[in-house]
N, C-alpha and C. Protein backbone atom coordinates (compact mmCIF):
# COMPACT_ATOMS: atom_id res chain seq x y z
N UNK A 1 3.79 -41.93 -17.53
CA UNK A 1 4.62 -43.09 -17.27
C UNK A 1 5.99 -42.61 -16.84
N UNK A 2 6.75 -43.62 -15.94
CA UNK A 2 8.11 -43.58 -15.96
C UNK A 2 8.78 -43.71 -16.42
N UNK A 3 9.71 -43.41 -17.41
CA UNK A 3 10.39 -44.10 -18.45
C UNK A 3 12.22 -44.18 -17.74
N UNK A 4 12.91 -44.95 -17.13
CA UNK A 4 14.19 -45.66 -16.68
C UNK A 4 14.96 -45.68 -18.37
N UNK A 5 15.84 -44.97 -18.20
CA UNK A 5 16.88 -45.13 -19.36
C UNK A 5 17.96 -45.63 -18.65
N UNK A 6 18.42 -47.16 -19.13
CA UNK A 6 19.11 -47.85 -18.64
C UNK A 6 20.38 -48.18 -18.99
N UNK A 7 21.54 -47.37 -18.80
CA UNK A 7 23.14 -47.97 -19.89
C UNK A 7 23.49 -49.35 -18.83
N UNK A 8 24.06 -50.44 -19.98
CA UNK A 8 24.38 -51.46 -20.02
C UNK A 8 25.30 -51.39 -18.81
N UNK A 9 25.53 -52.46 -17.89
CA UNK A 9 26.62 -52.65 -17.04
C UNK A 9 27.59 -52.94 -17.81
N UNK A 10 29.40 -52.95 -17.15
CA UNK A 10 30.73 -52.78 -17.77
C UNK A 10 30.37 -54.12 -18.78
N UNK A 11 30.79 -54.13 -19.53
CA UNK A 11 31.63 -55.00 -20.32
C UNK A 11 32.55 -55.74 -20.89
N UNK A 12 32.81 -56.89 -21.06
CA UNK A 12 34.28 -56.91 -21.48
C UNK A 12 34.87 -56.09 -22.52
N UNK A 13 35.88 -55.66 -22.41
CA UNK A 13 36.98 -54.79 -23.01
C UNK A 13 36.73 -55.29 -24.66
N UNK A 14 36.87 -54.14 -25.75
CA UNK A 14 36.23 -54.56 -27.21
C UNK A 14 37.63 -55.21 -27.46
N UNK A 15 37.70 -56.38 -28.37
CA UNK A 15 38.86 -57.57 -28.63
C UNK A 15 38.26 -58.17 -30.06
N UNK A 16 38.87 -57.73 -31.16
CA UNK A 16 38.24 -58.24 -32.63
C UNK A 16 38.61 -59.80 -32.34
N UNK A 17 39.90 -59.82 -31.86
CA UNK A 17 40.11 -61.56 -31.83
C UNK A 17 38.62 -62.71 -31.13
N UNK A 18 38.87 -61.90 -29.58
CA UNK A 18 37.71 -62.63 -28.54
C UNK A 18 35.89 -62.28 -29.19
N UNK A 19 35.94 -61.10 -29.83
CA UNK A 19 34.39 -60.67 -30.24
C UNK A 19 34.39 -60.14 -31.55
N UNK A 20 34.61 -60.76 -32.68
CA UNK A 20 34.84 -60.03 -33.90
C UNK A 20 33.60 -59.29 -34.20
N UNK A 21 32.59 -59.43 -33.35
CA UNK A 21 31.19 -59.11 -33.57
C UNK A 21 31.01 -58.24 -32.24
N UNK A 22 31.01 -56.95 -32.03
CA UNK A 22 31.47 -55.82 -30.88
C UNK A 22 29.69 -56.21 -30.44
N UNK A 23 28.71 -56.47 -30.82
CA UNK A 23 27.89 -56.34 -29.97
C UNK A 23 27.75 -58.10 -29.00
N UNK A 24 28.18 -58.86 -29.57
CA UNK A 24 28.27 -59.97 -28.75
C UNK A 24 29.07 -59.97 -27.26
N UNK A 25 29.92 -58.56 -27.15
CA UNK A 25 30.41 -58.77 -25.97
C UNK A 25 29.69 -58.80 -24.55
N UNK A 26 30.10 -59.94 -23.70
CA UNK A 26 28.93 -59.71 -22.42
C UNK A 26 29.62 -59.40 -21.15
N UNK A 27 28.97 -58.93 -20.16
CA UNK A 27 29.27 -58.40 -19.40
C UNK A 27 30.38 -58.96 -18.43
N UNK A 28 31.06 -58.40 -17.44
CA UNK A 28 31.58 -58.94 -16.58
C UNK A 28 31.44 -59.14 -15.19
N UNK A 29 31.64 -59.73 -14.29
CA UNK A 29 31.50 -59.90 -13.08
C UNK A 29 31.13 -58.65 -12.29
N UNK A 30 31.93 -57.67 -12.53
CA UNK A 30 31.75 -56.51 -11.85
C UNK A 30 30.67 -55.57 -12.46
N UNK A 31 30.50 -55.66 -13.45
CA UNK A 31 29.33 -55.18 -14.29
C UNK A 31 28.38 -56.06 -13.91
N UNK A 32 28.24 -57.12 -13.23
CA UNK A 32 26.80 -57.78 -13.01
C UNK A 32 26.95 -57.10 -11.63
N UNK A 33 27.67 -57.45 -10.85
CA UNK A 33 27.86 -56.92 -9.35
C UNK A 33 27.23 -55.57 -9.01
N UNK A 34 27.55 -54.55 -9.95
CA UNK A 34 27.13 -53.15 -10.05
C UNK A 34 25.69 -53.25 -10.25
N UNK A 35 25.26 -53.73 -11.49
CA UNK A 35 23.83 -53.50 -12.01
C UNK A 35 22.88 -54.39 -11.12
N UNK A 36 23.13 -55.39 -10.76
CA UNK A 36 22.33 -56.16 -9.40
C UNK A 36 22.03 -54.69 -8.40
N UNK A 37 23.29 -54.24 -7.60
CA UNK A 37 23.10 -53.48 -7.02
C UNK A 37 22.30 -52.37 -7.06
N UNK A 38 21.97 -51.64 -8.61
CA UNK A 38 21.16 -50.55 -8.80
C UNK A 38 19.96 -50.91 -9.52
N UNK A 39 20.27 -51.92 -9.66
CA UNK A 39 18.60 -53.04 -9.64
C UNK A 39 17.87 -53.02 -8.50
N UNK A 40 18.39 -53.47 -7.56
CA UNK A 40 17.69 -53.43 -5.81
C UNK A 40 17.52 -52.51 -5.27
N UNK A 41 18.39 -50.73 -5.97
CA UNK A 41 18.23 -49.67 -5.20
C UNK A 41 16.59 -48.77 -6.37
N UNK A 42 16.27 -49.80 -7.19
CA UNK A 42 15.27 -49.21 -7.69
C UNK A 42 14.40 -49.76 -7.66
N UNK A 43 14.29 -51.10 -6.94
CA UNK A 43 13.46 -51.75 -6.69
C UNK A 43 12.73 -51.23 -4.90
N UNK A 44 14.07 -51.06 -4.65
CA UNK A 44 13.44 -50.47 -3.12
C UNK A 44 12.68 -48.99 -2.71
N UNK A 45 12.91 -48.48 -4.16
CA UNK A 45 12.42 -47.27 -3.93
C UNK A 45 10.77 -47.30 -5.25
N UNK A 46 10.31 -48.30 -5.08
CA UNK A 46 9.12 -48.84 -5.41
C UNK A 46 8.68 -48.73 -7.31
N UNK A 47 10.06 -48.72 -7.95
CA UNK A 47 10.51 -48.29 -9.61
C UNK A 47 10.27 -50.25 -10.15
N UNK A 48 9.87 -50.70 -10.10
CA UNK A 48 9.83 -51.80 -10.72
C UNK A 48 8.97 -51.99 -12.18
N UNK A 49 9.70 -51.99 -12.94
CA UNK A 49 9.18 -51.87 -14.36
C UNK A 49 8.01 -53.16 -14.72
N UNK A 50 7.49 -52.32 -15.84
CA UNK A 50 5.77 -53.06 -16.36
C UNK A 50 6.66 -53.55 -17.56
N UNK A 51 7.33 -52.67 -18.08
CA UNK A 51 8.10 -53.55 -19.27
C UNK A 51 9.98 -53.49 -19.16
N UNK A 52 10.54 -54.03 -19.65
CA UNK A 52 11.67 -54.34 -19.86
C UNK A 52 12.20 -53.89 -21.19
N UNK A 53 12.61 -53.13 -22.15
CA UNK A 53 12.54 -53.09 -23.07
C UNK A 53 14.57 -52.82 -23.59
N UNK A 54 14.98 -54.10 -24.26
CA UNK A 54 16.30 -53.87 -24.46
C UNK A 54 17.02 -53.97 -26.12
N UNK A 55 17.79 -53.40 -25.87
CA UNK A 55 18.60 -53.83 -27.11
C UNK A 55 19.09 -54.88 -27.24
N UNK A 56 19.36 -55.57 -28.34
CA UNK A 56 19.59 -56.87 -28.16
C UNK A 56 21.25 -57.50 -28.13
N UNK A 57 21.88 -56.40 -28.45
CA UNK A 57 23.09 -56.87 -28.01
C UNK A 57 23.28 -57.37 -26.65
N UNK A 58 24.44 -57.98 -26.96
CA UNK A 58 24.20 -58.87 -25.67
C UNK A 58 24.96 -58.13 -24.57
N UNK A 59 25.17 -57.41 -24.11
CA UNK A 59 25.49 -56.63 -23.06
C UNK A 59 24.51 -55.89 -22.52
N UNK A 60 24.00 -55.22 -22.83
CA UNK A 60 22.47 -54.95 -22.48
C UNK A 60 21.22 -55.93 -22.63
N UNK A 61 20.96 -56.59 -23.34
CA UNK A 61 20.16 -57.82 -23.58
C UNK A 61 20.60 -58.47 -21.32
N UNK A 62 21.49 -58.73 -21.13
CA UNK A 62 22.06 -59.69 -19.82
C UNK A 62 21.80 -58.47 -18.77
N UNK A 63 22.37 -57.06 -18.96
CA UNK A 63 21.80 -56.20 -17.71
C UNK A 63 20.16 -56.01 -18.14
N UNK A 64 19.55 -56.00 -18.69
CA UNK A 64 18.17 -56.21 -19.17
C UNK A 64 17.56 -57.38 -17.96
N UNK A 65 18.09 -58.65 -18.19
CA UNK A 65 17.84 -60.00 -17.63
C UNK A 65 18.28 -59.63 -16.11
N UNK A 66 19.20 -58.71 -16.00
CA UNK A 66 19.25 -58.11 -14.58
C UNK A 66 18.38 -57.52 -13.65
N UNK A 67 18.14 -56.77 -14.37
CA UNK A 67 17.11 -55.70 -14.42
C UNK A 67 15.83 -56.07 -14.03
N UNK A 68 15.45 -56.75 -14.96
CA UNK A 68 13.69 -57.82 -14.68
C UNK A 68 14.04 -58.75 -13.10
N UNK A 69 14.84 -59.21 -13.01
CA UNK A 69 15.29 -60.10 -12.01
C UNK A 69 15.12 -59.79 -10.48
N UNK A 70 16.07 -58.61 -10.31
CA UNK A 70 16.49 -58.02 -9.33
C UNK A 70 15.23 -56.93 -8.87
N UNK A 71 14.74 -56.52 -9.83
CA UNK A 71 13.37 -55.45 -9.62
C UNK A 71 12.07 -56.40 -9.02
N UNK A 72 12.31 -57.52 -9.67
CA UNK A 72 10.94 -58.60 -9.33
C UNK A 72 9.87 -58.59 -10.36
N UNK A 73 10.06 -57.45 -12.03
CA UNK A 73 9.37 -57.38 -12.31
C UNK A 73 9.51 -58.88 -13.94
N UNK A 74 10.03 -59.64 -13.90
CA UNK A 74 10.14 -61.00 -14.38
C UNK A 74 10.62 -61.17 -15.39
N UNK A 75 11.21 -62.25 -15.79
CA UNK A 75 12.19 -62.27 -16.99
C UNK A 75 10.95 -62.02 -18.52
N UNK A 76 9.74 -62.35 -18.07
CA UNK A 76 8.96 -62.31 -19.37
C UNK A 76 8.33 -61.02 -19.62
N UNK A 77 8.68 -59.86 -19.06
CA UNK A 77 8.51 -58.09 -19.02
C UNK A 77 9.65 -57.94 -20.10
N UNK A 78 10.95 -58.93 -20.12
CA UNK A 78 11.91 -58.26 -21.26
C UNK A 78 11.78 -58.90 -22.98
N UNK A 79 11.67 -57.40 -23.10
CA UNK A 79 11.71 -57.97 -25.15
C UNK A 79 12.76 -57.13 -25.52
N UNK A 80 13.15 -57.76 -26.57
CA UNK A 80 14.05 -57.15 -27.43
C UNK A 80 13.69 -55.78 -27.94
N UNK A 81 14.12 -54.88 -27.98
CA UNK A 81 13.93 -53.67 -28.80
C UNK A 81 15.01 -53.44 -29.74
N UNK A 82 15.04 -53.65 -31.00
CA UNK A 82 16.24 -53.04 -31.91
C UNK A 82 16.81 -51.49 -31.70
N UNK A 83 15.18 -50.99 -31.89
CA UNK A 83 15.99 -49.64 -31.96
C UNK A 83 16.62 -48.88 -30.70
N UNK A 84 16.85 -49.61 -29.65
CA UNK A 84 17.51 -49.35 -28.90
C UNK A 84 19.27 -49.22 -29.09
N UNK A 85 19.51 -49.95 -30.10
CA UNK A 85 21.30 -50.56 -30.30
C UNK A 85 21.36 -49.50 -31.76
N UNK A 86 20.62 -48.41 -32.10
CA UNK A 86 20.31 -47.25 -32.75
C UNK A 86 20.89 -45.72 -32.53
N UNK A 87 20.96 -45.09 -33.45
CA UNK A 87 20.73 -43.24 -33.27
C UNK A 87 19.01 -43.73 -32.47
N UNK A 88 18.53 -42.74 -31.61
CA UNK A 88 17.34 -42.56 -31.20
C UNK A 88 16.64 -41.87 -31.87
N UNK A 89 15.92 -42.60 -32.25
CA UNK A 89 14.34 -42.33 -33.37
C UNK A 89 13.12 -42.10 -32.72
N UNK A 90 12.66 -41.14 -32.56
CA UNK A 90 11.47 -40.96 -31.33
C UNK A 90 10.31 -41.86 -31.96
N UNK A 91 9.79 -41.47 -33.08
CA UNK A 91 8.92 -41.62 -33.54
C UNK A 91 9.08 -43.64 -33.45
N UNK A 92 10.16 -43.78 -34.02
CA UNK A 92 10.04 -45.22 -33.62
C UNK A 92 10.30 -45.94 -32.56
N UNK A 93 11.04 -45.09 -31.30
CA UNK A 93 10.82 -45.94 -29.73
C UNK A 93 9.16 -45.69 -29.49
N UNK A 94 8.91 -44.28 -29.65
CA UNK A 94 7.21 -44.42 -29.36
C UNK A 94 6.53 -45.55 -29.74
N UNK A 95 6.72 -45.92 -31.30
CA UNK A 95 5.73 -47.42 -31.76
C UNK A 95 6.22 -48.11 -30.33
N UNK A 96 7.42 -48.44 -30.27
CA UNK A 96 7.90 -49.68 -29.77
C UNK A 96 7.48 -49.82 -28.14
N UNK A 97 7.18 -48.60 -27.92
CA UNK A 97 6.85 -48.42 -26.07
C UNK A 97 4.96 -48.41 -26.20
N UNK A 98 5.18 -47.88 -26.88
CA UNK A 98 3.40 -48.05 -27.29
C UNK A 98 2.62 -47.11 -26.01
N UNK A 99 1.31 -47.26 -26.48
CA UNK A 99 0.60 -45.81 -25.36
C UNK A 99 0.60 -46.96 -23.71
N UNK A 100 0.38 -46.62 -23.34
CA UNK A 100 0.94 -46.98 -21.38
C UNK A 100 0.36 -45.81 -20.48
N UNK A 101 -0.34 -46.59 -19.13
CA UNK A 101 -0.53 -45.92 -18.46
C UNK A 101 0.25 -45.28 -17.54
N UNK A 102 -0.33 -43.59 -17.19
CA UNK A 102 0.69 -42.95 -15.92
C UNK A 102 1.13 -43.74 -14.95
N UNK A 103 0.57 -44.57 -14.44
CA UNK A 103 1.11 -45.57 -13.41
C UNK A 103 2.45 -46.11 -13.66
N UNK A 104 2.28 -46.52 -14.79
CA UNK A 104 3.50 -47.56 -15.64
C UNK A 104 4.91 -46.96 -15.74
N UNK A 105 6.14 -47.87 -15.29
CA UNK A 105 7.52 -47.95 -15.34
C UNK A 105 7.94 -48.50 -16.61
N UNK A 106 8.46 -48.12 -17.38
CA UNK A 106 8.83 -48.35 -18.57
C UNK A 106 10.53 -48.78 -18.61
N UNK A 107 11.58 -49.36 -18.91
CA UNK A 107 12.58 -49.30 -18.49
C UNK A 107 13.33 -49.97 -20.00
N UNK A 108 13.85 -48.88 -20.49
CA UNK A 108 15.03 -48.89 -21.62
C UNK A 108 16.63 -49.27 -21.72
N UNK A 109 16.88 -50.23 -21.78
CA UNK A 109 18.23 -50.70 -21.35
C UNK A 109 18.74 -50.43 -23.00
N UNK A 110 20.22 -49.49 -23.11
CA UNK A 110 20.94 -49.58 -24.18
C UNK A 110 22.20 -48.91 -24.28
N UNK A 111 22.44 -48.83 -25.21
CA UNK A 111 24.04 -47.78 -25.10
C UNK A 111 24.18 -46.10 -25.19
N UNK A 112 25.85 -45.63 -24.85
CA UNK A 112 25.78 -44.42 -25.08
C UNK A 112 26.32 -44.53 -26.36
N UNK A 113 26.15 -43.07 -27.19
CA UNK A 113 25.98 -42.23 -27.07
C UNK A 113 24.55 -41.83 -27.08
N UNK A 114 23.57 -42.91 -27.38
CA UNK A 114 22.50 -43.21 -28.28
C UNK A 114 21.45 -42.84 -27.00
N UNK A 115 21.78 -43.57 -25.52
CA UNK A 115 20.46 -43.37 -24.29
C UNK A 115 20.93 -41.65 -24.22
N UNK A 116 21.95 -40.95 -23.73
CA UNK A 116 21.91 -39.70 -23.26
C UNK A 116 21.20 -38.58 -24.54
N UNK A 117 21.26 -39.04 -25.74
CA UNK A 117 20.84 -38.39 -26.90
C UNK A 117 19.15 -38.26 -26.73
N UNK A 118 19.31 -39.72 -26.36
CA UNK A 118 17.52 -39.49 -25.72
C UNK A 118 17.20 -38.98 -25.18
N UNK A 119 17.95 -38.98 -23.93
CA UNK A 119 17.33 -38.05 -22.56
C UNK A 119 17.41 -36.81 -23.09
N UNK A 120 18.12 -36.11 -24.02
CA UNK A 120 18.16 -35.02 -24.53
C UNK A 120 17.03 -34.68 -25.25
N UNK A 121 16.95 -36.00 -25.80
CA UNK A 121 15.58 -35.26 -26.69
C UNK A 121 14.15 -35.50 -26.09
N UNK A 122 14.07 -36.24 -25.12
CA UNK A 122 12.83 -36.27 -24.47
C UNK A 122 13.10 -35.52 -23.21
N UNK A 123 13.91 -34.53 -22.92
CA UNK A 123 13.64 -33.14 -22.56
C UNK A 123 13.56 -32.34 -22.54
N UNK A 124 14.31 -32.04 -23.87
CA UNK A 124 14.63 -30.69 -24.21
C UNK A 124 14.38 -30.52 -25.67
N UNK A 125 14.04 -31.85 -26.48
CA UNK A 125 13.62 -31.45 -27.95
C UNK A 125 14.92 -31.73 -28.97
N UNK A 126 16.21 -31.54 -28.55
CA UNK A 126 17.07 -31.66 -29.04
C UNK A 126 18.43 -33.00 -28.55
N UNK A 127 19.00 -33.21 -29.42
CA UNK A 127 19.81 -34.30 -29.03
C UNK A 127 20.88 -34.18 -28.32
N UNK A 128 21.50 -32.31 -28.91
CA UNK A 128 22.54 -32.09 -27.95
C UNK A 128 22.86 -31.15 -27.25
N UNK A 129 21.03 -30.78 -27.31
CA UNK A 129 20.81 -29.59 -26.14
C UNK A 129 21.94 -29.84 -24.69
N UNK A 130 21.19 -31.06 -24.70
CA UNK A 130 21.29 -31.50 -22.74
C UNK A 130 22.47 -32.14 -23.15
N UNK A 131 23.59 -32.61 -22.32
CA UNK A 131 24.98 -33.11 -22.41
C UNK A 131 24.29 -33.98 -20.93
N UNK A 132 24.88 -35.22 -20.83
CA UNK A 132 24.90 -36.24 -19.38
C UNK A 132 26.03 -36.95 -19.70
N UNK A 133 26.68 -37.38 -18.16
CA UNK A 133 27.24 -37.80 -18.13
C UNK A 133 26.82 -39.49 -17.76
N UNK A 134 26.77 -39.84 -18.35
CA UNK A 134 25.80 -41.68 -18.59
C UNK A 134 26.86 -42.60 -18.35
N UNK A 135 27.27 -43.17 -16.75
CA UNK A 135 28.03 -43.62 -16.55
C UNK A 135 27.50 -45.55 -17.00
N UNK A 136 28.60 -46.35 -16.71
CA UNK A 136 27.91 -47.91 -17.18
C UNK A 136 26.66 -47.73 -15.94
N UNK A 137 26.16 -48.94 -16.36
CA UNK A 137 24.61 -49.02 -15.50
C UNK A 137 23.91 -47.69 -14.69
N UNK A 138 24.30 -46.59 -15.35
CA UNK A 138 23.63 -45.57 -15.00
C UNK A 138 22.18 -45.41 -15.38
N UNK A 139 21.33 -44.31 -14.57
CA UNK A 139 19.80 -44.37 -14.82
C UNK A 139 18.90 -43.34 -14.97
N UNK A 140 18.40 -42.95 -15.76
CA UNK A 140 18.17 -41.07 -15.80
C UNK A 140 16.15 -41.73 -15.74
N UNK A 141 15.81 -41.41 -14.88
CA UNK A 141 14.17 -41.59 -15.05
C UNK A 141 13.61 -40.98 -15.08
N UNK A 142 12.84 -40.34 -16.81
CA UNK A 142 11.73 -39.66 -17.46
C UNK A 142 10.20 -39.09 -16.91
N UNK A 143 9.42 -38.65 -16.36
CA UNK A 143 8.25 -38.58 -16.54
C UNK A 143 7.75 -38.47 -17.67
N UNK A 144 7.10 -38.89 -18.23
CA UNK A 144 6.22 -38.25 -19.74
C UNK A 144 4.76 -38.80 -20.10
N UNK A 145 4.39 -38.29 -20.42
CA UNK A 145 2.77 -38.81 -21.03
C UNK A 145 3.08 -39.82 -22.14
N UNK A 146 3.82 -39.40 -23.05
CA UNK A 146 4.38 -40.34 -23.93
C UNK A 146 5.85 -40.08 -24.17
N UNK A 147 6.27 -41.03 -25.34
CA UNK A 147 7.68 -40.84 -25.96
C UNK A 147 7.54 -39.75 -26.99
N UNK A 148 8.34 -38.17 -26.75
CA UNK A 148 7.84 -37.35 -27.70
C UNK A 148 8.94 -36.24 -26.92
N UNK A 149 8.80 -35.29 -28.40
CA UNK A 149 9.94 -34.80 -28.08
C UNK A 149 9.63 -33.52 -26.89
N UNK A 150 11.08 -33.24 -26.26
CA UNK A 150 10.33 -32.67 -25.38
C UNK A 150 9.26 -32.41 -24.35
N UNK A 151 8.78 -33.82 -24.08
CA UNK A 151 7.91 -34.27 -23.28
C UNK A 151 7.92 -35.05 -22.03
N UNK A 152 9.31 -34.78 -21.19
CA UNK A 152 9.62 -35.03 -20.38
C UNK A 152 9.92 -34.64 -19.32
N UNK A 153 9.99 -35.01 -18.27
CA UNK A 153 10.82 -33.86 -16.92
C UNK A 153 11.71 -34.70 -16.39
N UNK A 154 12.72 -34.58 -15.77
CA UNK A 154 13.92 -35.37 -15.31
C UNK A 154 12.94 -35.58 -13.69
N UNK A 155 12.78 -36.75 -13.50
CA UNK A 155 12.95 -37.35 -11.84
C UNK A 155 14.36 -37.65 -11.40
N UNK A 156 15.23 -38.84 -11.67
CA UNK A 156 16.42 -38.37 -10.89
C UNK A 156 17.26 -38.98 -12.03
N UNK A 157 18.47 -39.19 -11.41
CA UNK A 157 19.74 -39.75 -12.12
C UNK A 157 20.32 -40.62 -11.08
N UNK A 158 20.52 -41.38 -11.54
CA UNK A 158 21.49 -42.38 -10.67
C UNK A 158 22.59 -43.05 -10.88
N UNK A 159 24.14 -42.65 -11.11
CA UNK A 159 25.28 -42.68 -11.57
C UNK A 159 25.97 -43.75 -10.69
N UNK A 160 25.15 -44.95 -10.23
CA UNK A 160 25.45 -46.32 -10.31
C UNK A 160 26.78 -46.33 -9.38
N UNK A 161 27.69 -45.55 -9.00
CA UNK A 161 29.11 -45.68 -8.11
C UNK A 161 29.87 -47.00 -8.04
N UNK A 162 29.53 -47.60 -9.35
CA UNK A 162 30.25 -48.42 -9.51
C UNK A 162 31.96 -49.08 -9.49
C-alpha cells in the first residue's frame, strides 16, 4: 500500500482567549488555498486515497475534508482516527489502518512532531533516526506491506510551497 502522511494545512495562530481548547483551532484561508492545491497535485498524479484517515482535531479533521474532496476520493473515505492527534504508536495505527491491499492509498492527515516521528519509524525503525522537515500540508508517501516498523521505503515528499 501507499501510505500519504498528511500535516494539517496553516492554522489559525494558537489564542487561549479565541481557542481555549488548542485543538479546536481551524484552518485558514490560505491553509485551505494551499492544501486544495496539493490535493489536485496528488490527485493528478493518480494518488487518490481508498481511505482518509484523520485526527480529529479540527485542523486536520477540515484538511482531511480537503483531502477526500479535491482527490475525488469522497467525503465518506474520511474517519476519524484518534491516534493520529498522538505520540505514534505503530502497533495501534496498524489496528486502525487495518491489512489493505498493495493497490491501496492510504492517507494519514495529522500533526508534527507526531507524522515526521512516523515517517521515522516506518523507515528506519526509529523515531529519531530520520529528522524531516514536515512543512504545513506537507506529504511524505510510504510504500509498505503494512504499518510496521521499518517497513517502508520513501516514494516522494512534497513540501507543499505554500
Amino acid at each position: 500500500m501507499l501510505i500519504l502522511l498528511c500535516r494539517h494545512a496553516q492554522a489559525a495562530d494558537r489564542d487561549p482567549t479565541l481557542f481555549p481548547d488548542d485543538s479546536e483551532r481551524p484552518l485558514v484561508p490560505k491553509g485551505r488555498r494551499v492544501a486544495e492545491r496539493v490535493a489536485r497535485r496528488l490527485a493528478r498524479r493518480g494518488y487518490v486515497p481508498t481511505a482518509v484517515l484523520s485526527s480529529p482535531w479540527k485542523r486536520a479533521w477540515q484538511t482531511a475534508a480537503i483531502l477526500a474532496r479535491e482527490t475525488g476520493a469522497g467525503k465518506k473515505r474520511r474517519v476519524a482516527a484518534p491516534a493520529l492527534a498522538a505520540e505514534p504508536n505503530v502497533a495501534q495505527l496498524a489496528d486502525v489502518v487495518g491489512t489493505r491491499e498493495p493497490t491501496e492509498v492510504v492517507a494519514l492527515v495529522g500533526h508534527e512532531p507526531w507524522l515526521g516521528e512516523l515517517a521515522s519509524l516506518l523507515l528506519t525503525g526509529s523515531a529519531t533516526r530520520l529528522t524531516i522537515d514536515f512543512p504545513k500540508s506537507g506529504v511524505v508517501a510510504i510504500e509498505a506491506g503494512a504499518i510496521g516498523l521499518a517497513t517502508g521505503r520513501l516514494i516522494f515528499m512534497d513540501a507543499a510551497d505554500g
